[in-house]
C-alpha atoms as a PDB file:
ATOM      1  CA  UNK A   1     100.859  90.419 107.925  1.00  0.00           C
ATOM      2  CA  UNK A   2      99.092  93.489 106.873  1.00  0.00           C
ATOM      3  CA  UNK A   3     100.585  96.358 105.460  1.00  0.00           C
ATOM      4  CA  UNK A   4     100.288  99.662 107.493  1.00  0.00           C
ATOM      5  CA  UNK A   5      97.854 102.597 106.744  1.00  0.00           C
ATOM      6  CA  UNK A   6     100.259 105.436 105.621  1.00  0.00           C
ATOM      7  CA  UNK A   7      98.500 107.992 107.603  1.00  0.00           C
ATOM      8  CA  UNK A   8     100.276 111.633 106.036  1.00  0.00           C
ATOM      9  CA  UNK A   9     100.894 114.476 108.787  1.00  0.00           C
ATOM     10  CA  UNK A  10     101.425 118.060 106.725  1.00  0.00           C
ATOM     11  CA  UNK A  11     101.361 121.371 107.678  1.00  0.00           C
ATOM     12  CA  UNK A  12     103.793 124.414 107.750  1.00  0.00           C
ATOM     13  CA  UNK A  13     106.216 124.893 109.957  1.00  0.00           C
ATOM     14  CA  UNK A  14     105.918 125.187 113.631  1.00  0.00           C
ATOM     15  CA  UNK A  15     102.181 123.491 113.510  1.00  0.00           C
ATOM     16  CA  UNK A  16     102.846 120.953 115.455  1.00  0.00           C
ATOM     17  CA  UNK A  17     103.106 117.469 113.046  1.00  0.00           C
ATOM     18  CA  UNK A  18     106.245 116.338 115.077  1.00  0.00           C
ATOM     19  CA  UNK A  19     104.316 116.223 117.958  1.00  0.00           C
ATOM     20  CA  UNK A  20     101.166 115.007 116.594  1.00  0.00           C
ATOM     21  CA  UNK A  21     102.775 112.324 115.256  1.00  0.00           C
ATOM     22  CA  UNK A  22     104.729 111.324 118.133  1.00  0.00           C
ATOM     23  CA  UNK A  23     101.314 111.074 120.213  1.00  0.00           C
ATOM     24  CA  UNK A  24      99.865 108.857 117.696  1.00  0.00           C
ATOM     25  CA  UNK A  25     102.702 106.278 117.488  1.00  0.00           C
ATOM     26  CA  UNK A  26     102.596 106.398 121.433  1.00  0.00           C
ATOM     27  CA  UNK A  27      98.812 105.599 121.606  1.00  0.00           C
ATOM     28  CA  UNK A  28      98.306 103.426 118.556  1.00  0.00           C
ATOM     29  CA  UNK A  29     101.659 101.326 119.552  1.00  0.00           C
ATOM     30  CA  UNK A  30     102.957 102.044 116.219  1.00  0.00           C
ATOM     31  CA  UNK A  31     105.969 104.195 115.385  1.00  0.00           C
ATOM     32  CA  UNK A  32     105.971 107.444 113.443  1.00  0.00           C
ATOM     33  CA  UNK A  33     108.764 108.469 110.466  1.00  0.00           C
ATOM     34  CA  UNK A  34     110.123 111.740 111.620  1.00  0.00           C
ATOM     35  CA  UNK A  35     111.207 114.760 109.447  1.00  0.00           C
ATOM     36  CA  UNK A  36     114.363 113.875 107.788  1.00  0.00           C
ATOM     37  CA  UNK A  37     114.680 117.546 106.738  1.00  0.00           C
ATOM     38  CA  UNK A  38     114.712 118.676 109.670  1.00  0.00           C
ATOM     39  CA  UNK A  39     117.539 115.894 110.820  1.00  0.00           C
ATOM     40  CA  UNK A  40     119.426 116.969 107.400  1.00  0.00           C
ATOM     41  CA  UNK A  41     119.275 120.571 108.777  1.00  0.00           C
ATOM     42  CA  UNK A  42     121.021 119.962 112.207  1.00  0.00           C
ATOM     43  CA  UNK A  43     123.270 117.489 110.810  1.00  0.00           C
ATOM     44  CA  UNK A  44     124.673 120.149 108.210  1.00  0.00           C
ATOM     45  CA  UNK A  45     124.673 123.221 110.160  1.00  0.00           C
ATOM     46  CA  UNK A  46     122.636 124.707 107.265  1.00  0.00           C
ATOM     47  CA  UNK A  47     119.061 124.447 105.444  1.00  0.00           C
ATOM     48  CA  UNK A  48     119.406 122.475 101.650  1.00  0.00           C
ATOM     49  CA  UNK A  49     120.238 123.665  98.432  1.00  0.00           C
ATOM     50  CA  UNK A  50     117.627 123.478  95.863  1.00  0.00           C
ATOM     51  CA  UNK A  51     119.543 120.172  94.089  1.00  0.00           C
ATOM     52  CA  UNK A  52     119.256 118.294  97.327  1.00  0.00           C
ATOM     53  CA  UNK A  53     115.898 118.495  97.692  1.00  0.00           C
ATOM     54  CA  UNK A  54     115.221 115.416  95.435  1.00  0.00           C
ATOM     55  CA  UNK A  55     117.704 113.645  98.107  1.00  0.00           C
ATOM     56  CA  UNK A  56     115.606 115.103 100.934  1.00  0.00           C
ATOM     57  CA  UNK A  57     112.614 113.781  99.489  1.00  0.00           C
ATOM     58  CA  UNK A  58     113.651 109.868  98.975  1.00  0.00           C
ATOM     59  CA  UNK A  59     115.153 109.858 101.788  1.00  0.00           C
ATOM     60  CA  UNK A  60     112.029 110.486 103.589  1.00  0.00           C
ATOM     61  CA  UNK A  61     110.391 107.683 101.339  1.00  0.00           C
ATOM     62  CA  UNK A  62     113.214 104.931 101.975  1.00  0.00           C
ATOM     63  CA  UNK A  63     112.604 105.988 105.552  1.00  0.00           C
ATOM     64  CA  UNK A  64     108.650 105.308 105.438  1.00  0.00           C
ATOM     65  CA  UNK A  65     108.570 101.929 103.198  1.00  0.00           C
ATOM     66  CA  UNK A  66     111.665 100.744 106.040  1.00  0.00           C
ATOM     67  CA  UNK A  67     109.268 102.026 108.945  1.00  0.00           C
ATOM     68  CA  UNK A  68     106.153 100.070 107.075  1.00  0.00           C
ATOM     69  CA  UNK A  69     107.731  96.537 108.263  1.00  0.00           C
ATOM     70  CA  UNK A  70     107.888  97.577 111.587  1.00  0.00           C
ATOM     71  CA  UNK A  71     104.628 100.288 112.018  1.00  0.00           C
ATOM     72  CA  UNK A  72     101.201  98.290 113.485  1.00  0.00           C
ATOM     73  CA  UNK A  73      98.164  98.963 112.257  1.00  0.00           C
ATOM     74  CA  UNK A  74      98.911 102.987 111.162  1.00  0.00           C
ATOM     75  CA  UNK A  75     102.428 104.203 110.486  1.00  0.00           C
ATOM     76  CA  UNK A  76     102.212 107.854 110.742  1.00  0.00           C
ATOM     77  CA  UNK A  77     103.993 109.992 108.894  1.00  0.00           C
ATOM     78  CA  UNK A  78     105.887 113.261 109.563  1.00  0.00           C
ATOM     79  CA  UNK A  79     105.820 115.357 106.151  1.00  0.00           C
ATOM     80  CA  UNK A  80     105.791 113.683 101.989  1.00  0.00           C
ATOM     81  CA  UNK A  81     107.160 115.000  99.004  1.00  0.00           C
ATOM     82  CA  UNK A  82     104.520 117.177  98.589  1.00  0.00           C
ATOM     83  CA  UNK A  83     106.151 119.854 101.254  1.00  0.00           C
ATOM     84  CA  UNK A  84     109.452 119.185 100.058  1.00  0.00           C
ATOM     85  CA  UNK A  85     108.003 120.271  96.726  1.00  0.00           C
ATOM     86  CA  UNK A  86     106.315 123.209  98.215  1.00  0.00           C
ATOM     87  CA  UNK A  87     109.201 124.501  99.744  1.00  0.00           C
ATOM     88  CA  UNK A  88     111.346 124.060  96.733  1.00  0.00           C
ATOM     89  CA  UNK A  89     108.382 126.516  94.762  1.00  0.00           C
ATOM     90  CA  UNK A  90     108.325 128.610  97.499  1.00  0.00           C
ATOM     91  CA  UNK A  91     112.521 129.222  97.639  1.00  0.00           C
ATOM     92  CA  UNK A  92     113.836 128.633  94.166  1.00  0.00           C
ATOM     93  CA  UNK A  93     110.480 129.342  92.256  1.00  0.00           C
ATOM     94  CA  UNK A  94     110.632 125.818  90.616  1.00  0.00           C
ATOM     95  CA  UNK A  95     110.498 122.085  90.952  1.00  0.00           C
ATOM     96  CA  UNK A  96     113.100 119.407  90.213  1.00  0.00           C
ATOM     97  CA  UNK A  97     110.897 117.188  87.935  1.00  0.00           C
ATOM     98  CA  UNK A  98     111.280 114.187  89.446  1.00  0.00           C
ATOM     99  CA  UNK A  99     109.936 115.639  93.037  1.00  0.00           C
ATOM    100  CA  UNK A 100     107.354 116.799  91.316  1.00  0.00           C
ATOM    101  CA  UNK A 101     106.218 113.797  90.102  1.00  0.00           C
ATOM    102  CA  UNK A 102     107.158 112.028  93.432  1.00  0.00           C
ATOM    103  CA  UNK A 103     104.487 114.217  95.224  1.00  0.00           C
ATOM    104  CA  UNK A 104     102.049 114.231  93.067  1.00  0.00           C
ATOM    105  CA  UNK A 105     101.678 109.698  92.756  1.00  0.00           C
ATOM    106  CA  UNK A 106     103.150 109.201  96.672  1.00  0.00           C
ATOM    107  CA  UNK A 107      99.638 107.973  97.982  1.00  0.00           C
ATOM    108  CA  UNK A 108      98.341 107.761 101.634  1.00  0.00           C
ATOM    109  CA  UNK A 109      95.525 106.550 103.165  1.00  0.00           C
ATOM    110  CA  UNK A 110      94.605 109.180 104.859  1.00  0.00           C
ATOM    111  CA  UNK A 111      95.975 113.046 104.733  1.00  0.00           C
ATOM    112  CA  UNK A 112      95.956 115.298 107.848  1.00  0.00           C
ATOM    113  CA  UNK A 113      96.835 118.778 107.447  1.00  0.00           C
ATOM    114  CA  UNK A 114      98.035 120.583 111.256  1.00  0.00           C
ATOM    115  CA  UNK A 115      96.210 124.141 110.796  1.00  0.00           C
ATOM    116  CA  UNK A 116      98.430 127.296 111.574  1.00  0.00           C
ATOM    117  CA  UNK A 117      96.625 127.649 114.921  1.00  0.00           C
ATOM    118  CA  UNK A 118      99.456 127.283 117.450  1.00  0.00           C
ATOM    119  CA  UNK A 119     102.164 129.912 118.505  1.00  0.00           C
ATOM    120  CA  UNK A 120     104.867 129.969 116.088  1.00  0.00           C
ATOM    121  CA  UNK A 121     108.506 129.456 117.658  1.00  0.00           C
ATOM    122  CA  UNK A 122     111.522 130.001 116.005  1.00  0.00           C
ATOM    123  CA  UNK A 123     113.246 127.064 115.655  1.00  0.00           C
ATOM    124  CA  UNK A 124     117.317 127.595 114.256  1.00  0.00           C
ATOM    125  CA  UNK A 125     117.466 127.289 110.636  1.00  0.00           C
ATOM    126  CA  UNK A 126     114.311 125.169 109.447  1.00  0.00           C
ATOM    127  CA  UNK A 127     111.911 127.853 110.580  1.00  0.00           C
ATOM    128  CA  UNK A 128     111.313 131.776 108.897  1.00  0.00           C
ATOM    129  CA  UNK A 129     108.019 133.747 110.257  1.00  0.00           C
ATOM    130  CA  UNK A 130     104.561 133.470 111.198  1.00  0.00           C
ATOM    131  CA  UNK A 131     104.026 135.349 107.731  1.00  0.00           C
ATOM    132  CA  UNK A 132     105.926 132.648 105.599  1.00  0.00           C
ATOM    133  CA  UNK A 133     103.780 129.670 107.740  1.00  0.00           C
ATOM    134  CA  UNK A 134     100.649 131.441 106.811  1.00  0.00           C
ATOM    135  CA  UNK A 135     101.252 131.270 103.308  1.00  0.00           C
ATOM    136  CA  UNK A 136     102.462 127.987 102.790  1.00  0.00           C
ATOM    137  CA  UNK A 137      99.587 126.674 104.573  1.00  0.00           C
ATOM    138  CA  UNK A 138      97.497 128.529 101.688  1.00  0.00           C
ATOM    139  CA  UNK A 139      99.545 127.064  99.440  1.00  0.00           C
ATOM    140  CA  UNK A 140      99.527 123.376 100.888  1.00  0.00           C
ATOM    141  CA  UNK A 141      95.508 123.378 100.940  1.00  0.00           C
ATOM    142  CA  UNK A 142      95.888 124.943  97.318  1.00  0.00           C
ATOM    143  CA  UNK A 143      97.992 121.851  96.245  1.00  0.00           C
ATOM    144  CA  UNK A 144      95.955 119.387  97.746  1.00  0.00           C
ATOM    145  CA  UNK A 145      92.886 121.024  96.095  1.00  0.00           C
ATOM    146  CA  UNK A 146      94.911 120.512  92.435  1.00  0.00           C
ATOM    147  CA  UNK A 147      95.588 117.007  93.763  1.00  0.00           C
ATOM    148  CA  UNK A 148      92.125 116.091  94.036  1.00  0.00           C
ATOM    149  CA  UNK A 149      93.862 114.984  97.523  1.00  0.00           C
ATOM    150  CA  UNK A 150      90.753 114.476 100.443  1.00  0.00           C
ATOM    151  CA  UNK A 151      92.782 115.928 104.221  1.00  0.00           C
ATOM    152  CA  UNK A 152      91.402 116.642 107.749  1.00  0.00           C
ATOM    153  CA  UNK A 153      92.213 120.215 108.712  1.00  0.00           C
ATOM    154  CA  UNK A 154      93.659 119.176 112.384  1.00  0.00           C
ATOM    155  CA  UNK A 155      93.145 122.317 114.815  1.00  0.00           C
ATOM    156  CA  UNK A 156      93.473 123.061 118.565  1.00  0.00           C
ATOM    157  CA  UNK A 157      95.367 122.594 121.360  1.00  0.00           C
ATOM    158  CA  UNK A 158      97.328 118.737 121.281  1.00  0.00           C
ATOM    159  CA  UNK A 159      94.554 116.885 123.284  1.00  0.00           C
ATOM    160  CA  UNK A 160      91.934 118.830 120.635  1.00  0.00           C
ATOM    161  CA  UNK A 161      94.204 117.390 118.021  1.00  0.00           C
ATOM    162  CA  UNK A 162      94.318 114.156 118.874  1.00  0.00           C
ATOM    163  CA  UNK A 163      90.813 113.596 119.932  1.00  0.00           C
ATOM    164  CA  UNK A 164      89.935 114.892 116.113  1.00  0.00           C
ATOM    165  CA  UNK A 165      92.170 112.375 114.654  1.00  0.00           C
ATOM    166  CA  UNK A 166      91.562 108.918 117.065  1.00  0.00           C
ATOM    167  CA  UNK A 167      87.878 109.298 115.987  1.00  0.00           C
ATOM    168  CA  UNK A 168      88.863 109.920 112.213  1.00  0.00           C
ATOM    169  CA  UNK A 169      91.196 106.374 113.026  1.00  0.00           C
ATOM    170  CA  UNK A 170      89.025 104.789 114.830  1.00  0.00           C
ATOM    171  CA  UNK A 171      86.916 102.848 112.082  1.00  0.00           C
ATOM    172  CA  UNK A 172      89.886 102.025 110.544  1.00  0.00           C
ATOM    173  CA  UNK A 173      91.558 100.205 113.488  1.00  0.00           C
ATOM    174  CA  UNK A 174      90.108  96.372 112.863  1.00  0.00           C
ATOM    175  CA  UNK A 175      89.426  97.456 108.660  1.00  0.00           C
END
């Protein structure tokens, strides 16, 4: 049996990877790997400290190469390292090396990056401001840049969305 194509979901907060992701398991008959920061988060009563993002970030991997024996032809993926890293920069100004070098090899076949386009909702303790999901979208694009890392910029309304990204999957079905 043939592996799964890793198919990478990023984006700020509140831009909608969740639910893209969701949709795409549903119509490719595949399953998706959900946001384990965001099951950390309700699970704790409280967002991470900077040591446990490292945690937060192999978790999400053991998660994804678990999911890979089960996905069909795509397993989507809600979030890498590489936001766990961002997010680290963007609260405690730094890095934990390891992440770092976690987000920078972790390799997918394809990266989609959910643009900033929808309404931002608060959402508890995972989510800050429309100002903070601005800028770490600049940021993300920046990093992906310094990665040399090719994404679709995903935009529109969910059916806009999803329509982008079953034509970007659609050569890739029966590859």
């Amino acid at each position: 049996m043939k592996p799964p194509l890793r198919i990478a979901i990023l984006g700020a907060e509140s831009t909608g990877k969740s639910t893209l992701a969701a949709a795409l398991a549903q119509h490719y008959c595949s399953i998706w790997v959900p946001e384990y920061l965001r099951e950390f988060v309700e699970l704790q009563g409280r967002t991470p400290r900077e040591e446990e993002q490292i945690v937060i970030a192999r978790t999400q991997i053991e998660r994804e190469d678990v999911a890979a024996g089960f996905a069909g032809t795509f397993l989507f993926c809600d979030t890498t390292p590489l936001m766990t890293a961002l997010y680290s920069c963007f609260y405690w100004g730094r890095v934990d090396p390891q992440l770092a070098m976690m987000a920078r090899d972790r390799r997918y076949h394809l990266t989609l990056v959910t643009a900033p386009d929808t309404p931002w909702v608060a959402d508890g303790l995972q989510r800050e401001s429309e100002e903070v999901r601005q800028h770490l979208h600049e940021k993300l694009l920046e990093a992906l840049a310094q990665l040399k890392t090719p994404y679709t910029l995903v935009q529109g309304t969910d059916q806009e969305r999803m329509q982008q990204v079953t034509r970007l999957l659609h050569p890739l079905q029966d590859a």
